[in-house]
PDB file of N, CA and C in Angstrom:
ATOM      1  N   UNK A   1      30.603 191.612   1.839  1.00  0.00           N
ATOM      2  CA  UNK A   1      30.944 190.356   2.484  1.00  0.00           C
ATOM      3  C   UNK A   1      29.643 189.647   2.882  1.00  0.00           C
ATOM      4  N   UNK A   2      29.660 188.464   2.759  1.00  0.00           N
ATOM      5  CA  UNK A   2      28.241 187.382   3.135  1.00  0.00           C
ATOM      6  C   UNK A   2      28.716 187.098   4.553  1.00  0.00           C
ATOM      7  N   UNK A   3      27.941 186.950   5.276  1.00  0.00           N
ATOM      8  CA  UNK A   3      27.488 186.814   6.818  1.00  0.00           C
ATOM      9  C   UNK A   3      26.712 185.573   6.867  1.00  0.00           C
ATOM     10  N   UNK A   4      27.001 184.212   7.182  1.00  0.00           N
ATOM     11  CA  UNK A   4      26.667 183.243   7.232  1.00  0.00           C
ATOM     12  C   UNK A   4      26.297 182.973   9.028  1.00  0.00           C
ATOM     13  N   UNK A   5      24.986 182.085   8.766  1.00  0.00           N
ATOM     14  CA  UNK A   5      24.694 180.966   9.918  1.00  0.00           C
ATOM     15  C   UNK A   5      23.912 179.717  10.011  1.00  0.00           C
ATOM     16  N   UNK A   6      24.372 179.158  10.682  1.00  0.00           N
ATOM     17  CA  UNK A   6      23.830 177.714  10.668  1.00  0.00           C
ATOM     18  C   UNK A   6      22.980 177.139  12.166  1.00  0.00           C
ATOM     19  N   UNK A   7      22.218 176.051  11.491  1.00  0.00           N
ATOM     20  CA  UNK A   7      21.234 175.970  12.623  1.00  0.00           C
ATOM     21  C   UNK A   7      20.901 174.796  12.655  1.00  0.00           C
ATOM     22  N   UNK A   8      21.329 174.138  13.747  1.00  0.00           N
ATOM     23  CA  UNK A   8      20.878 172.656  13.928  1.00  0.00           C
ATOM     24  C   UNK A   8      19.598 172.272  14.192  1.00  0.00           C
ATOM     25  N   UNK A   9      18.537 171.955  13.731  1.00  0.00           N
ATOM     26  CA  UNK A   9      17.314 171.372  13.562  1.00  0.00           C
ATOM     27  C   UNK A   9      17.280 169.805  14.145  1.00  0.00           C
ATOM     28  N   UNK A  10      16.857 169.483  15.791  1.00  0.00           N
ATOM     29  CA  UNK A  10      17.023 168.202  15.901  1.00  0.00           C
ATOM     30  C   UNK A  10      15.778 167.268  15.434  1.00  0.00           C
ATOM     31  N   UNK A  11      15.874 166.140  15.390  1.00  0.00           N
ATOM     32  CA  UNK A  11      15.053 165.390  14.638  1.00  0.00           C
ATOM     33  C   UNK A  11      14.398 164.591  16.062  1.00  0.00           C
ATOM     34  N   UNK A  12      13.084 164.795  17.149  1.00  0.00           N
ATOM     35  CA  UNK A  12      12.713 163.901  18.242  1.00  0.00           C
ATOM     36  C   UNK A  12      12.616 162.520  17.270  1.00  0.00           C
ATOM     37  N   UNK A  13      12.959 161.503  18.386  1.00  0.00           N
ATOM     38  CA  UNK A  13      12.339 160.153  18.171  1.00  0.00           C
ATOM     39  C   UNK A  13      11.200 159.805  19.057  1.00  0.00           C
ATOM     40  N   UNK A  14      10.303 159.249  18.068  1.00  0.00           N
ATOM     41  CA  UNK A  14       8.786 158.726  19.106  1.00  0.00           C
ATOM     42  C   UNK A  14       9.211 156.963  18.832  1.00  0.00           C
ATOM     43  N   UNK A  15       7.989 156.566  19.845  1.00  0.00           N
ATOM     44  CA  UNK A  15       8.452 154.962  19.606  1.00  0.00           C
ATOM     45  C   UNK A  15       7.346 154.390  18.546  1.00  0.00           C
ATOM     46  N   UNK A  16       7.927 153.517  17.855  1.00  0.00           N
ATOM     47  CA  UNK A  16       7.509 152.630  16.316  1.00  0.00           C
ATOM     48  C   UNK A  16       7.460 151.251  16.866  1.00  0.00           C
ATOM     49  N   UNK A  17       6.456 150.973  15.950  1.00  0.00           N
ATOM     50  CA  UNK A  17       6.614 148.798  15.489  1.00  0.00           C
ATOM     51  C   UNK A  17       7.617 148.578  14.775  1.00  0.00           C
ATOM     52  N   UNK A  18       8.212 147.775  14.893  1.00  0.00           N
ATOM     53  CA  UNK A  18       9.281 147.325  14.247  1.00  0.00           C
ATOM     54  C   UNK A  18       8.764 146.048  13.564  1.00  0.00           C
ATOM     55  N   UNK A  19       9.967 145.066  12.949  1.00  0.00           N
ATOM     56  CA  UNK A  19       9.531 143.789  12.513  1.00  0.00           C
ATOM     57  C   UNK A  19       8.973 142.747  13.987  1.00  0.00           C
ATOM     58  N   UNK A  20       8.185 142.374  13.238  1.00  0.00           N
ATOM     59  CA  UNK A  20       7.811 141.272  14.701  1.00  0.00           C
ATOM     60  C   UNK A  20       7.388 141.488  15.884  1.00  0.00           C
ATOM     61  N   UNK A  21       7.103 142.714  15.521  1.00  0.00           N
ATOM     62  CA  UNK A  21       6.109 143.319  16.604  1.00  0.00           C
ATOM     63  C   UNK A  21       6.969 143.761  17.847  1.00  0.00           C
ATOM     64  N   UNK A  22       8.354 143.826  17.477  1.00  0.00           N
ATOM     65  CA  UNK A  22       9.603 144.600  18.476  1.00  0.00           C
ATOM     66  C   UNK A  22       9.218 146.057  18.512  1.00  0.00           C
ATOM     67  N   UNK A  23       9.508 146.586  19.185  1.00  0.00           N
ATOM     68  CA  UNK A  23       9.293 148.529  19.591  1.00  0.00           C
ATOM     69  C   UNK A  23      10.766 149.274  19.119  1.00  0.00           C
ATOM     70  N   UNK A  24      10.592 149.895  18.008  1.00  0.00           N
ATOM     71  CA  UNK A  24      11.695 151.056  17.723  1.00  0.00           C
ATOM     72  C   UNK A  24      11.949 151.837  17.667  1.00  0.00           C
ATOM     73  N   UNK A  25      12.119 152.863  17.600  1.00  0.00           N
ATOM     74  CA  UNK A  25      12.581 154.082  17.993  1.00  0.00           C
ATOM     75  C   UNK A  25      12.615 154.761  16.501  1.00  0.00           C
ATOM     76  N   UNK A  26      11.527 155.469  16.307  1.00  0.00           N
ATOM     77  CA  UNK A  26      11.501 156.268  14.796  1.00  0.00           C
ATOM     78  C   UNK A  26      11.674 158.231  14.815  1.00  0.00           C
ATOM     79  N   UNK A  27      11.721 158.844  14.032  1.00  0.00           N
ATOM     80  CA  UNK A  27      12.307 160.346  13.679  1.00  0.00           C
ATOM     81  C   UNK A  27      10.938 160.283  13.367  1.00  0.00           C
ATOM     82  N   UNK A  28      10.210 161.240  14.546  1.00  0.00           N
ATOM     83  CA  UNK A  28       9.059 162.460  14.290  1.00  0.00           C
ATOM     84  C   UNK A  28       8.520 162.909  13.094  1.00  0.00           C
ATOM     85  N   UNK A  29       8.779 162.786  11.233  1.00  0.00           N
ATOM     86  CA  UNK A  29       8.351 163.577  10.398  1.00  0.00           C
ATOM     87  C   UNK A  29       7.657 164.939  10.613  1.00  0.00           C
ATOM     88  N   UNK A  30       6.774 164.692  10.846  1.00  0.00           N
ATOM     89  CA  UNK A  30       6.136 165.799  11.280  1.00  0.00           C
ATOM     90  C   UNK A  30       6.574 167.238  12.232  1.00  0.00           C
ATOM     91  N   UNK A  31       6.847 166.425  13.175  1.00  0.00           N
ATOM     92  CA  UNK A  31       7.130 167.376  13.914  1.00  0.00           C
ATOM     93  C   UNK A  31       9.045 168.294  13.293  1.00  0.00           C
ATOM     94  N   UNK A  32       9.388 167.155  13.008  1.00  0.00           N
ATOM     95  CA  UNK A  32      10.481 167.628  11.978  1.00  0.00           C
ATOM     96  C   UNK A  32      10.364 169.003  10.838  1.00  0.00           C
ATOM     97  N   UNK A  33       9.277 168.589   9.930  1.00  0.00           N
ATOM     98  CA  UNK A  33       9.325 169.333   9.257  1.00  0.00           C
ATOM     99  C   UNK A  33       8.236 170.507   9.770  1.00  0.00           C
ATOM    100  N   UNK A  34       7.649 170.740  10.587  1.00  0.00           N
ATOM    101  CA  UNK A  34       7.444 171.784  11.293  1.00  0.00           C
ATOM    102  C   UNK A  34       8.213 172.613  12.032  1.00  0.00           C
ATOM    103  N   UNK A  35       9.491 172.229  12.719  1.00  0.00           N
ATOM    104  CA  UNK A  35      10.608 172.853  13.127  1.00  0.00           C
ATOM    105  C   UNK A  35      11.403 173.686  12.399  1.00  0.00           C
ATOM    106  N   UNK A  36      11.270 172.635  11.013  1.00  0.00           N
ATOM    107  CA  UNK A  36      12.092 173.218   9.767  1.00  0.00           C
ATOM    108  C   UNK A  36      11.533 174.109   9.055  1.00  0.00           C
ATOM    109  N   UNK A  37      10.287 174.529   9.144  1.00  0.00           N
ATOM    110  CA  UNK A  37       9.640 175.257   8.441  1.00  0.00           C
ATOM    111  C   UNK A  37       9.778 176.714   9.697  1.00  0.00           C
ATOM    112  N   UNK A  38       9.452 176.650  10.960  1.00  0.00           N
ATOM    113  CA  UNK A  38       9.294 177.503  12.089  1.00  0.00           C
ATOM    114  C   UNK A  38      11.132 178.494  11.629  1.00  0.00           C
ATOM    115  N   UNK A  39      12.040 177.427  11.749  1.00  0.00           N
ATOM    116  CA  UNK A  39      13.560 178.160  11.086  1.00  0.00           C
ATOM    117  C   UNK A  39      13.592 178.916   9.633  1.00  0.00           C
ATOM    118  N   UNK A  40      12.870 178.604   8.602  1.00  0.00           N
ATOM    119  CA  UNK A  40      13.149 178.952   7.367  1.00  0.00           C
ATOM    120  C   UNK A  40      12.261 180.216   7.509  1.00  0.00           C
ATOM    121  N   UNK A  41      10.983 180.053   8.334  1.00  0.00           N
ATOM    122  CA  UNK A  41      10.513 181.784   8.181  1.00  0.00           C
ATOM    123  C   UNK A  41      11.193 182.953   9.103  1.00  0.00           C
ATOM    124  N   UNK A  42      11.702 182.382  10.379  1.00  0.00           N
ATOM    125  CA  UNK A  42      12.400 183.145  11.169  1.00  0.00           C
ATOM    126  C   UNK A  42      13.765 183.486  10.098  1.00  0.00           C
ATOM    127  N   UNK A  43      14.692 182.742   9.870  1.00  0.00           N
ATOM    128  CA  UNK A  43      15.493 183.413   9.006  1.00  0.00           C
ATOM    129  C   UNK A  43      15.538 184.321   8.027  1.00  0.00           C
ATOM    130  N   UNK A  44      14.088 184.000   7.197  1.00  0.00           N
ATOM    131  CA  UNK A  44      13.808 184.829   6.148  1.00  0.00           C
ATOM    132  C   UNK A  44      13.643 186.138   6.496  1.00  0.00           C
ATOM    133  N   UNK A  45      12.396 186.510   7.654  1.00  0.00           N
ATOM    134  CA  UNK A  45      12.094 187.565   8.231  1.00  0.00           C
ATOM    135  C   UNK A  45      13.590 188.574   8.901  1.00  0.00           C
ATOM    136  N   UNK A  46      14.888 187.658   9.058  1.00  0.00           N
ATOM    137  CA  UNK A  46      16.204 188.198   9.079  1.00  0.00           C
ATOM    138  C   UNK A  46      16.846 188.679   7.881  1.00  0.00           C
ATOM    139  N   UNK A  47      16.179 188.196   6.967  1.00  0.00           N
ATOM    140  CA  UNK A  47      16.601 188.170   5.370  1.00  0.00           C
ATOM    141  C   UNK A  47      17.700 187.146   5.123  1.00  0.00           C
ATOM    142  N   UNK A  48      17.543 186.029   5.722  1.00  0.00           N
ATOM    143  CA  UNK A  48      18.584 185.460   5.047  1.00  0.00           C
ATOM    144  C   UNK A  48      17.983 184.374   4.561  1.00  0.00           C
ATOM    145  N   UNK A  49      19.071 183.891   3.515  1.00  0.00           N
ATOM    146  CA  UNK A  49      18.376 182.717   2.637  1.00  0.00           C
ATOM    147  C   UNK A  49      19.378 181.290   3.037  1.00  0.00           C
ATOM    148  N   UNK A  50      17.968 180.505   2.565  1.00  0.00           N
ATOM    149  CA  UNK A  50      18.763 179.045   2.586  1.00  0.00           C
ATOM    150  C   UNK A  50      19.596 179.055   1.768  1.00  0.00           C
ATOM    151  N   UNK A  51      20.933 178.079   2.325  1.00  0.00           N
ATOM    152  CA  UNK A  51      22.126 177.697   1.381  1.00  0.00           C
ATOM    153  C   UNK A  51      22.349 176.672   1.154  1.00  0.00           C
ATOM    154  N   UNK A  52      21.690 176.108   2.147  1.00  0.00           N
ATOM    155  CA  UNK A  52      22.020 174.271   1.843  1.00  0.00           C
ATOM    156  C   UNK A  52      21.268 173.506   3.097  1.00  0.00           C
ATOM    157  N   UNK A  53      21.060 172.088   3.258  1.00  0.00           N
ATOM    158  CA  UNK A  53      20.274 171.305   3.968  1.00  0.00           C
ATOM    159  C   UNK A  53      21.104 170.167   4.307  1.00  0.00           C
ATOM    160  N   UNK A  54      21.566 169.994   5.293  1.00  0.00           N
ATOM    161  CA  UNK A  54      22.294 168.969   5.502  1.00  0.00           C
ATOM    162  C   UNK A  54      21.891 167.690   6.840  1.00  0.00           C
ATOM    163  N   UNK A  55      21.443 166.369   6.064  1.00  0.00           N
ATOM    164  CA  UNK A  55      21.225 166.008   7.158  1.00  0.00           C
ATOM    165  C   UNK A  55      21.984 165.359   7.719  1.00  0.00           C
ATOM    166  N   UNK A  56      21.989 165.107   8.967  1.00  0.00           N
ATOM    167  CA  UNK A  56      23.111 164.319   9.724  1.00  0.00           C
ATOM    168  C   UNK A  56      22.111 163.032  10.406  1.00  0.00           C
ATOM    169  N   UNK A  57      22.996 162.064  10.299  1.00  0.00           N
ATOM    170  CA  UNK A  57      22.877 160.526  10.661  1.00  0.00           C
ATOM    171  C   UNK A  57      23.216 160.108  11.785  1.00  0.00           C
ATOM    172  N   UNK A  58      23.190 159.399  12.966  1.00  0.00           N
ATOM    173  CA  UNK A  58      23.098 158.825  13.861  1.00  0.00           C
ATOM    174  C   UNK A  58      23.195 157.315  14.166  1.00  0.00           C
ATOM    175  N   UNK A  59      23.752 156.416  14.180  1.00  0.00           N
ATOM    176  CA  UNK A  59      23.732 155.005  14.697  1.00  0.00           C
ATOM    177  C   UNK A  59      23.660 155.302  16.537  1.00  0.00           C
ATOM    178  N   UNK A  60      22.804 154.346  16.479  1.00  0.00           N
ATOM    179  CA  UNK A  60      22.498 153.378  18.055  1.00  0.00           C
ATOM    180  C   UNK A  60      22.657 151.866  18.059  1.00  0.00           C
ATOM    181  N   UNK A  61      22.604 150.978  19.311  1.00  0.00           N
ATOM    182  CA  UNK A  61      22.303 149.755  18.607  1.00  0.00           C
ATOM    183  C   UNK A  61      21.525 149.920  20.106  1.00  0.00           C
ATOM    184  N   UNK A  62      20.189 148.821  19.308  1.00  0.00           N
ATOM    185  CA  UNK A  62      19.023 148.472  20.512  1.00  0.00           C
ATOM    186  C   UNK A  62      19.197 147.520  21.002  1.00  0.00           C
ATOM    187  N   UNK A  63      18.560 147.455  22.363  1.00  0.00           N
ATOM    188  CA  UNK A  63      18.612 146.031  22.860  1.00  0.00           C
ATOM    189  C   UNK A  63      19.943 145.292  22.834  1.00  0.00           C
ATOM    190  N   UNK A  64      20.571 145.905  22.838  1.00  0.00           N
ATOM    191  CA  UNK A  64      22.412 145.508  22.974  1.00  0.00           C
ATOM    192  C   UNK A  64      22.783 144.839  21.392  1.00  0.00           C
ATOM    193  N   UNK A  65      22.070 144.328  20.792  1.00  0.00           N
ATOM    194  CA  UNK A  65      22.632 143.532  19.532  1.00  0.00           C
ATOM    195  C   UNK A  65      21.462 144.073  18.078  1.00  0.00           C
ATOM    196  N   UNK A  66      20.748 145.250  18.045  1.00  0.00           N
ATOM    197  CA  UNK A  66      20.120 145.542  16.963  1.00  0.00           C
ATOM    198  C   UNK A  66      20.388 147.264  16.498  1.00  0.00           C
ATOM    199  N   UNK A  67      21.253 146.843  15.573  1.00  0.00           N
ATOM    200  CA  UNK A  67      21.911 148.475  15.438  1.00  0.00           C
ATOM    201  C   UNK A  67      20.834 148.878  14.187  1.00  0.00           C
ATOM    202  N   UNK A  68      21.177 150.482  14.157  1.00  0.00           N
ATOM    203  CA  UNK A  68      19.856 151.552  13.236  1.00  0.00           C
ATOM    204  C   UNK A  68      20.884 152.537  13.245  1.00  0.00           C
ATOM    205  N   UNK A  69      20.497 152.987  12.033  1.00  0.00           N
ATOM    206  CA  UNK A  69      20.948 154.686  11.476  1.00  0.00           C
ATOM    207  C   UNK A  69      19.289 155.192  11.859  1.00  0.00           C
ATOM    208  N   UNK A  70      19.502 156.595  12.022  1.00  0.00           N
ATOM    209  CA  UNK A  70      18.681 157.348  11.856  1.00  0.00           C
ATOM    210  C   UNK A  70      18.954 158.529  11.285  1.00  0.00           C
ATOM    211  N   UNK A  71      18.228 159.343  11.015  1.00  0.00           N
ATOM    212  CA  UNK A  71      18.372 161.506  11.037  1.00  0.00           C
ATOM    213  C   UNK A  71      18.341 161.576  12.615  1.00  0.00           C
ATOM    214  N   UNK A  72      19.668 162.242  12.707  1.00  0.00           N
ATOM    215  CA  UNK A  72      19.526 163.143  14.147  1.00  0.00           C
ATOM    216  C   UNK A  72      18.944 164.013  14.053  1.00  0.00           C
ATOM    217  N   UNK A  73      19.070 164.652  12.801  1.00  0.00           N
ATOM    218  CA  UNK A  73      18.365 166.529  12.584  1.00  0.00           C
ATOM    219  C   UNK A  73      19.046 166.605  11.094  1.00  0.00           C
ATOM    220  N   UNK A  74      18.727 168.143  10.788  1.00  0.00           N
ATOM    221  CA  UNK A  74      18.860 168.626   9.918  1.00  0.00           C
ATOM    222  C   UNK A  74      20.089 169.801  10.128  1.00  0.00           C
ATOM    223  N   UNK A  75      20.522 169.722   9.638  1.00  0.00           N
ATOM    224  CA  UNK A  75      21.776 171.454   9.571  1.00  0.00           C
ATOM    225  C   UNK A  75      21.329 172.341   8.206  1.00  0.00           C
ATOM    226  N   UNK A  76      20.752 173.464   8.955  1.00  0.00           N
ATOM    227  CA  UNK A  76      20.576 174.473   7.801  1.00  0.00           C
ATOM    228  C   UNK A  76      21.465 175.396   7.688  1.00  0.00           C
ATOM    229  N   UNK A  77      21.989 175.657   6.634  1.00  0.00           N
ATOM    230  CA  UNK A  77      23.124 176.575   6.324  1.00  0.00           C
ATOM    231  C   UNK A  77      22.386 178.057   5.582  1.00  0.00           C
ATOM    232  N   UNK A  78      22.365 179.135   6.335  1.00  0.00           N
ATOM    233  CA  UNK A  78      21.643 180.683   5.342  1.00  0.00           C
ATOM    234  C   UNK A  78      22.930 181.381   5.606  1.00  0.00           C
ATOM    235  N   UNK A  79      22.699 182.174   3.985  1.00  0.00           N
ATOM    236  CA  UNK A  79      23.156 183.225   3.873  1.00  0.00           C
ATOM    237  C   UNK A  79      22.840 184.667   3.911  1.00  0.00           C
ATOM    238  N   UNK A  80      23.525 185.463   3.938  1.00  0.00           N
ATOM    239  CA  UNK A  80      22.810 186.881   3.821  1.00  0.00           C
ATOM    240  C   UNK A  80      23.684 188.268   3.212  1.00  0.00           C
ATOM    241  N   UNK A  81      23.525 188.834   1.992  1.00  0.00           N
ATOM    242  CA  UNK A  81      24.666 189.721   1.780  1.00  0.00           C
ATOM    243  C   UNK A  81      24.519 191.047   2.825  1.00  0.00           C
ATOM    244  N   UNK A  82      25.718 191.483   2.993  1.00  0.00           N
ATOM    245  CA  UNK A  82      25.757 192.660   3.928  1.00  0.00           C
ATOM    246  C   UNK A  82      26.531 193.474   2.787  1.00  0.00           C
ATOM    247  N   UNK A  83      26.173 195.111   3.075  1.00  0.00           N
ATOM    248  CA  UNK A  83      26.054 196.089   2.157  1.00  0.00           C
ATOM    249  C   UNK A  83      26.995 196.953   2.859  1.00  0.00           C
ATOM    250  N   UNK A  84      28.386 196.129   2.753  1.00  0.00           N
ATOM    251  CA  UNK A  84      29.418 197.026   3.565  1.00  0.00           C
ATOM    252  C   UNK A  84      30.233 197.571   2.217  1.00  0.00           C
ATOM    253  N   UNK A  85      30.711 198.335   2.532  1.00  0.00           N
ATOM    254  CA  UNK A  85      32.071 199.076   1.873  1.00  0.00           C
ATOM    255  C   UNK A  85      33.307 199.022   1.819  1.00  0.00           C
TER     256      UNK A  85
END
């Protein structure tokens, strides 16, 4: 039987330029994919493997009338076979 888990990876927002020199609210890269990398070796070292990458989306609206999608995070899905009988 496979033994599955999943792991929500959130995505920080730092603040950005926008058009026109407005202030927006942007997803970390970096620090993102350093999180995501910190999960994929901890899992591994569990032995389990990635199964899938799922990112999830977010709407806000700024300033009362300027709406945005973003990445909230990432959802990692690992698997792992177990050596039952």
């Amino acid at each position: 039987m496979k033994e599955y888990k999943t792991i929500f990876v959130e995505a920080r927002e730092v603040v950005g330029k926008g058009m026109f020199k407005k202030t927006t609210m942007m997803v970390n890269g970096d620090d993102l994919s350093r999180d995501i990398q910190a999960t994929l070796t901890e899992m591994v070292l569990q032995g389990f493997q990635l199964e899938q990458s799922i990112p999830i989306a977010s709407s806000k609206v700024y300033m009362s009338s300027y709406p945005y999608t973003y990445t909230n995070g990432v959802l990692l899905i690992f698997g792992k076979e177990n050596d039952q009988l």
